[in-house]
N, C-alpha and C. Protein backbone atom coordinates (compact mmCIF):
# COMPACT_ATOMS: atom_id res chain seq x y z
N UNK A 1 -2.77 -48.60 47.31
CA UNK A 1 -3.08 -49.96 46.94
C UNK A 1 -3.91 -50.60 48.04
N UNK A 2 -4.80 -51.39 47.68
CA UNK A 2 -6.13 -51.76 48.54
C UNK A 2 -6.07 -53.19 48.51
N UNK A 3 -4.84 -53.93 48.23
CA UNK A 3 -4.93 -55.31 47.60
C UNK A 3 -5.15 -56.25 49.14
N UNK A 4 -5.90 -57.43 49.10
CA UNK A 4 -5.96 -57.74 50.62
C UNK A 4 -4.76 -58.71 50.90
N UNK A 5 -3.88 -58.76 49.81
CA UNK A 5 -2.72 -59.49 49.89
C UNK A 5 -1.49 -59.03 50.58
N UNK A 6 -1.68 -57.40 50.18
CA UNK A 6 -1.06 -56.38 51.43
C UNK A 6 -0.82 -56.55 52.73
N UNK A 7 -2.24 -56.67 53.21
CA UNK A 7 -2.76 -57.33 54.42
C UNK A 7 -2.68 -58.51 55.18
N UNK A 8 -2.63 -59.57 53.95
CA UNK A 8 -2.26 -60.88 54.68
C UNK A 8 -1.08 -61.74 54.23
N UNK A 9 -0.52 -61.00 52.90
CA UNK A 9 0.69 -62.33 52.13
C UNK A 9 2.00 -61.78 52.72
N UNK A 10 2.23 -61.72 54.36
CA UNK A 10 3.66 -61.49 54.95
C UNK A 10 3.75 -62.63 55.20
N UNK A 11 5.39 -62.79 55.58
CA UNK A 11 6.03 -63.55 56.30
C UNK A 11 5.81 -63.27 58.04
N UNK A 12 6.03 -64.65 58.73
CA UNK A 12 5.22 -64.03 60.26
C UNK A 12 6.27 -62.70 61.08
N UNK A 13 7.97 -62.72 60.31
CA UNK A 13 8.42 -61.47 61.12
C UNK A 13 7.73 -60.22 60.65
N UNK A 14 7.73 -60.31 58.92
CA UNK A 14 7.04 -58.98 58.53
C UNK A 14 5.29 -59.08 58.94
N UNK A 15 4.99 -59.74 59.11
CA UNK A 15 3.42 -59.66 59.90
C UNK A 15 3.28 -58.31 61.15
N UNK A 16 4.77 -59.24 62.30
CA UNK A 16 4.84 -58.53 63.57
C UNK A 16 4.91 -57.64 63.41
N UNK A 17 6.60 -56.95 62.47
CA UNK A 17 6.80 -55.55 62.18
C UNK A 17 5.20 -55.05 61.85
N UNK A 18 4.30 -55.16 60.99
CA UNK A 18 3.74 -54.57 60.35
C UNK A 18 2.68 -53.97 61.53
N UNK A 19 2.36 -55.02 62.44
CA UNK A 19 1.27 -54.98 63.56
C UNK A 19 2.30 -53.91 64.59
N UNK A 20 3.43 -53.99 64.27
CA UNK A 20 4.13 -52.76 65.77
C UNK A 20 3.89 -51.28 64.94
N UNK A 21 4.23 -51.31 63.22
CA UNK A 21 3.94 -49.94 63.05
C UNK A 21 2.71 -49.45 63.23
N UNK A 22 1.69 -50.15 62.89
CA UNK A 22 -0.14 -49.91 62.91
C UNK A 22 -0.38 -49.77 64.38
N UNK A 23 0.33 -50.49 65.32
CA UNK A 23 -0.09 -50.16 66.97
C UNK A 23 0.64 -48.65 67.34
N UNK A 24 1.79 -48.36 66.75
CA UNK A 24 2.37 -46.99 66.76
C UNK A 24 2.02 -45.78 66.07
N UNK A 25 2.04 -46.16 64.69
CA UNK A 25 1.21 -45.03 64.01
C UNK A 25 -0.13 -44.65 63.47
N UNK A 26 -0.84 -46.20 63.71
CA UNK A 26 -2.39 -46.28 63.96
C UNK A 26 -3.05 -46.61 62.64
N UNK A 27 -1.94 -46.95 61.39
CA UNK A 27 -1.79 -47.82 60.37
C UNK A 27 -0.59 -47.94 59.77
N UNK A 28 -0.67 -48.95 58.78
CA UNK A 28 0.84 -49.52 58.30
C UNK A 28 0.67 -48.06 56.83
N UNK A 29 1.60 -47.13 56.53
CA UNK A 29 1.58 -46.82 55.29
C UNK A 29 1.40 -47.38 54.00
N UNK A 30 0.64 -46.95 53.16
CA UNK A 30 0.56 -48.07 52.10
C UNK A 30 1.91 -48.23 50.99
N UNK A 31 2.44 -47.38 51.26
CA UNK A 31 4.27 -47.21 50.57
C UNK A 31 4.89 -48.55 50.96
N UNK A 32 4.70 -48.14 52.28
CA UNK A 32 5.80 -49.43 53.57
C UNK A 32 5.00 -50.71 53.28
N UNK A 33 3.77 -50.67 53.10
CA UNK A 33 3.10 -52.23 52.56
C UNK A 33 3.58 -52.75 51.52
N UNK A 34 3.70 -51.76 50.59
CA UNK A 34 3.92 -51.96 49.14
C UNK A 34 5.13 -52.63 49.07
N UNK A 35 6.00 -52.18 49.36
CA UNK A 35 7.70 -52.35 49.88
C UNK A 35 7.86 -53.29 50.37
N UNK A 36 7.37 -53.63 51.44
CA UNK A 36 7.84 -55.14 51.61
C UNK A 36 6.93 -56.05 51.40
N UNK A 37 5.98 -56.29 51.01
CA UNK A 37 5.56 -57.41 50.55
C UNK A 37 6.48 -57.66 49.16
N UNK A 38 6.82 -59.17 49.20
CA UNK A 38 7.24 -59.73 48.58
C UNK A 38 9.16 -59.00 47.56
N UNK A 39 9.65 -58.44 49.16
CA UNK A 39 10.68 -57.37 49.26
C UNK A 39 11.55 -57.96 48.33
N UNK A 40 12.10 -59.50 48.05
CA UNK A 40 13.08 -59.87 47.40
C UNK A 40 12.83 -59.68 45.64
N UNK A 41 11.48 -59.20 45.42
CA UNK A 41 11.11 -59.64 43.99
C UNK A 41 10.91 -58.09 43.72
N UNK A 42 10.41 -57.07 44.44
CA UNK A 42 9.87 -55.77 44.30
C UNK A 42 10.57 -54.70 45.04
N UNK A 43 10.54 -55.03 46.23
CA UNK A 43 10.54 -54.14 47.40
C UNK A 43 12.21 -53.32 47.14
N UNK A 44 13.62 -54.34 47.04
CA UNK A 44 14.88 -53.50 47.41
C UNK A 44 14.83 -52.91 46.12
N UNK A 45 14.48 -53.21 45.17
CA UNK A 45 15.02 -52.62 43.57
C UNK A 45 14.31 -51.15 44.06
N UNK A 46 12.70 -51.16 44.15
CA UNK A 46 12.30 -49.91 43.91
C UNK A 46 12.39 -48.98 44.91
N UNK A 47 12.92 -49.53 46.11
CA UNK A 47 13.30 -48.73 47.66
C UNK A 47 14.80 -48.49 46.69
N UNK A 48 15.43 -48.60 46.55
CA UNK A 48 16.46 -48.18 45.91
C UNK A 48 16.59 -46.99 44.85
N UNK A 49 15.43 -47.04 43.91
CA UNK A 49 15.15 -46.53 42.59
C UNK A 49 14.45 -45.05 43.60
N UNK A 50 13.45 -45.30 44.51
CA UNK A 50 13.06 -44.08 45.14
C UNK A 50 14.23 -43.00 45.81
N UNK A 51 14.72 -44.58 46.66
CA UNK A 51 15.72 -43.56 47.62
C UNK A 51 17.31 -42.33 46.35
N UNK A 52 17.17 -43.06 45.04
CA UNK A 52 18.40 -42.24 44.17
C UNK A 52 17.28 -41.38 44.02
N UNK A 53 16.51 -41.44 43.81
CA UNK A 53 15.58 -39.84 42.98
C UNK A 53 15.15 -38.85 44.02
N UNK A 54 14.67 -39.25 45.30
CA UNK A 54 14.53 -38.58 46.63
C UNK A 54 15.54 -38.05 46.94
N UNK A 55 16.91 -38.46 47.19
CA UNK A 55 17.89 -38.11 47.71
C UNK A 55 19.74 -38.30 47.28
N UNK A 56 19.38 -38.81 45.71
CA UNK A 56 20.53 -38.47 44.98
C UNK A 56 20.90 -36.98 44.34
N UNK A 57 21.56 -37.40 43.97
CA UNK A 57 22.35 -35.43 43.60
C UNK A 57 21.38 -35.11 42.53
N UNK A 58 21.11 -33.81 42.49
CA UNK A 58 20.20 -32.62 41.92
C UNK A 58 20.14 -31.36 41.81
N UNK A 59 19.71 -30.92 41.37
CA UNK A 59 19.42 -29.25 41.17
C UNK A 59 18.65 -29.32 42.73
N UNK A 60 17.47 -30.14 42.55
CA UNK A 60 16.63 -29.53 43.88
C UNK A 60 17.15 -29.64 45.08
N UNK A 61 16.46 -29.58 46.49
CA UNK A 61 16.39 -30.12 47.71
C UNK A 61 16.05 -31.10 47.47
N UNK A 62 16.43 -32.02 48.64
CA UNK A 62 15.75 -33.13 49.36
C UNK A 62 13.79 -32.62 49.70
N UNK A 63 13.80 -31.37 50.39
CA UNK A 63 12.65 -30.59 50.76
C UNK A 63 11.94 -30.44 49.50
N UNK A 64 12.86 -29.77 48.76
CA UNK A 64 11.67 -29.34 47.35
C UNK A 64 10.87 -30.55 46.57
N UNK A 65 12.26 -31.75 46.54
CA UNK A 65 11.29 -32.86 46.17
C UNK A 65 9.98 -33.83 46.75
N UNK A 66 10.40 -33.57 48.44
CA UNK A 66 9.02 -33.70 48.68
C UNK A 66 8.15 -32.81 48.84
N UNK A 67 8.31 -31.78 48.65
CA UNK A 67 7.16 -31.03 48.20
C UNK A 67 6.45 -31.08 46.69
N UNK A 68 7.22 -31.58 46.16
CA UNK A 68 6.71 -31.61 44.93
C UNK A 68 6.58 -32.69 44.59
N UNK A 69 6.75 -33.99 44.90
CA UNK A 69 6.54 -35.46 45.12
C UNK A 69 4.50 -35.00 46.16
N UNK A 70 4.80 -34.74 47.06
CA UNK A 70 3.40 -34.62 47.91
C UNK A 70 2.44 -33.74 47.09
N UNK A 71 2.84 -32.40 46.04
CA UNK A 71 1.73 -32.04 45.49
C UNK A 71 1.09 -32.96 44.42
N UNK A 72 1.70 -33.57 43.91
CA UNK A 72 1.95 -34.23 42.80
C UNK A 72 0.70 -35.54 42.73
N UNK A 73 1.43 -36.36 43.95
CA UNK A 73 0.19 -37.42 44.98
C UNK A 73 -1.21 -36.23 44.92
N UNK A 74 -1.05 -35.35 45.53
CA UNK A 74 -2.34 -34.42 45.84
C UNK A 74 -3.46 -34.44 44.37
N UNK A 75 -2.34 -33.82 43.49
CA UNK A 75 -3.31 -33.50 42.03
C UNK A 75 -3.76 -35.43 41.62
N UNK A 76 -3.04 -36.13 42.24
CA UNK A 76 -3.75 -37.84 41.34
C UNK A 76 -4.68 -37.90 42.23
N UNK A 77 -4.80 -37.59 43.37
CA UNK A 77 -5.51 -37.80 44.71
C UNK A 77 -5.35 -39.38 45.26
N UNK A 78 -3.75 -39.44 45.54
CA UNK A 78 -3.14 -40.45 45.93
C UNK A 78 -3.29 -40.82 47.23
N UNK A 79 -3.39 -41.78 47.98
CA UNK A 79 -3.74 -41.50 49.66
C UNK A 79 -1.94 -41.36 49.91
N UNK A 80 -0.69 -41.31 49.37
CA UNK A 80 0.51 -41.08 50.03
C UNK A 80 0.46 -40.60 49.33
C-alpha cells in the first residue's frame, strides 16, 4: 500500500515508533504501516485474524505457512 496517509495520518507516539523502526530497519514495513494506522478501527481485529491463521492450530508449520504465505506474495508480486 502506497497511500500517503500511511505516511502521515499517525498519532505523534505512532509517528516516533514508526521513525525508530525506519532508522533501524531502513524502512517502516508496509504490513506494520498498514496495522497501525488507524489500529482501533483496523489494525487489532486483523493483527488478530493474521496472528490465528499464522500460528493457530493446523495441519501445517508455523514455517510451511510462511513459506507458502511468501510464495504466494511472490506469484501477486506483492512488495511483503
Amino acid at each position: 500500500m502506497r497511500l500517503e496517509i500511511l505516511r502521515t495520518g499517525f498519532r505523534p507516539l505512532q509517528r516516533l515508533q514508526m521513525w525508530i523502526i525506519a532508522r533501524l530497519a531502513g524502512a517502516v514495513p508496509p504490513p506494520v504501516a498498514t496495522m497501525s494506522y488507524r489500529r482501533e478501527f483496523f489494525g487489532k481485529e486483523f493483527a488478530a485474524l493474521i496472528h490465528a491463521a499464522m500460528r493457530g492450530k493446523s495441519a501445517w508449520s508455523v514455517g510451511e505457512r510462511e513459506i507458502f504465505s511468501a510464495f504466494v506474495s511472490r506469484l501477486n508480486q506483492c512488495e511483503y
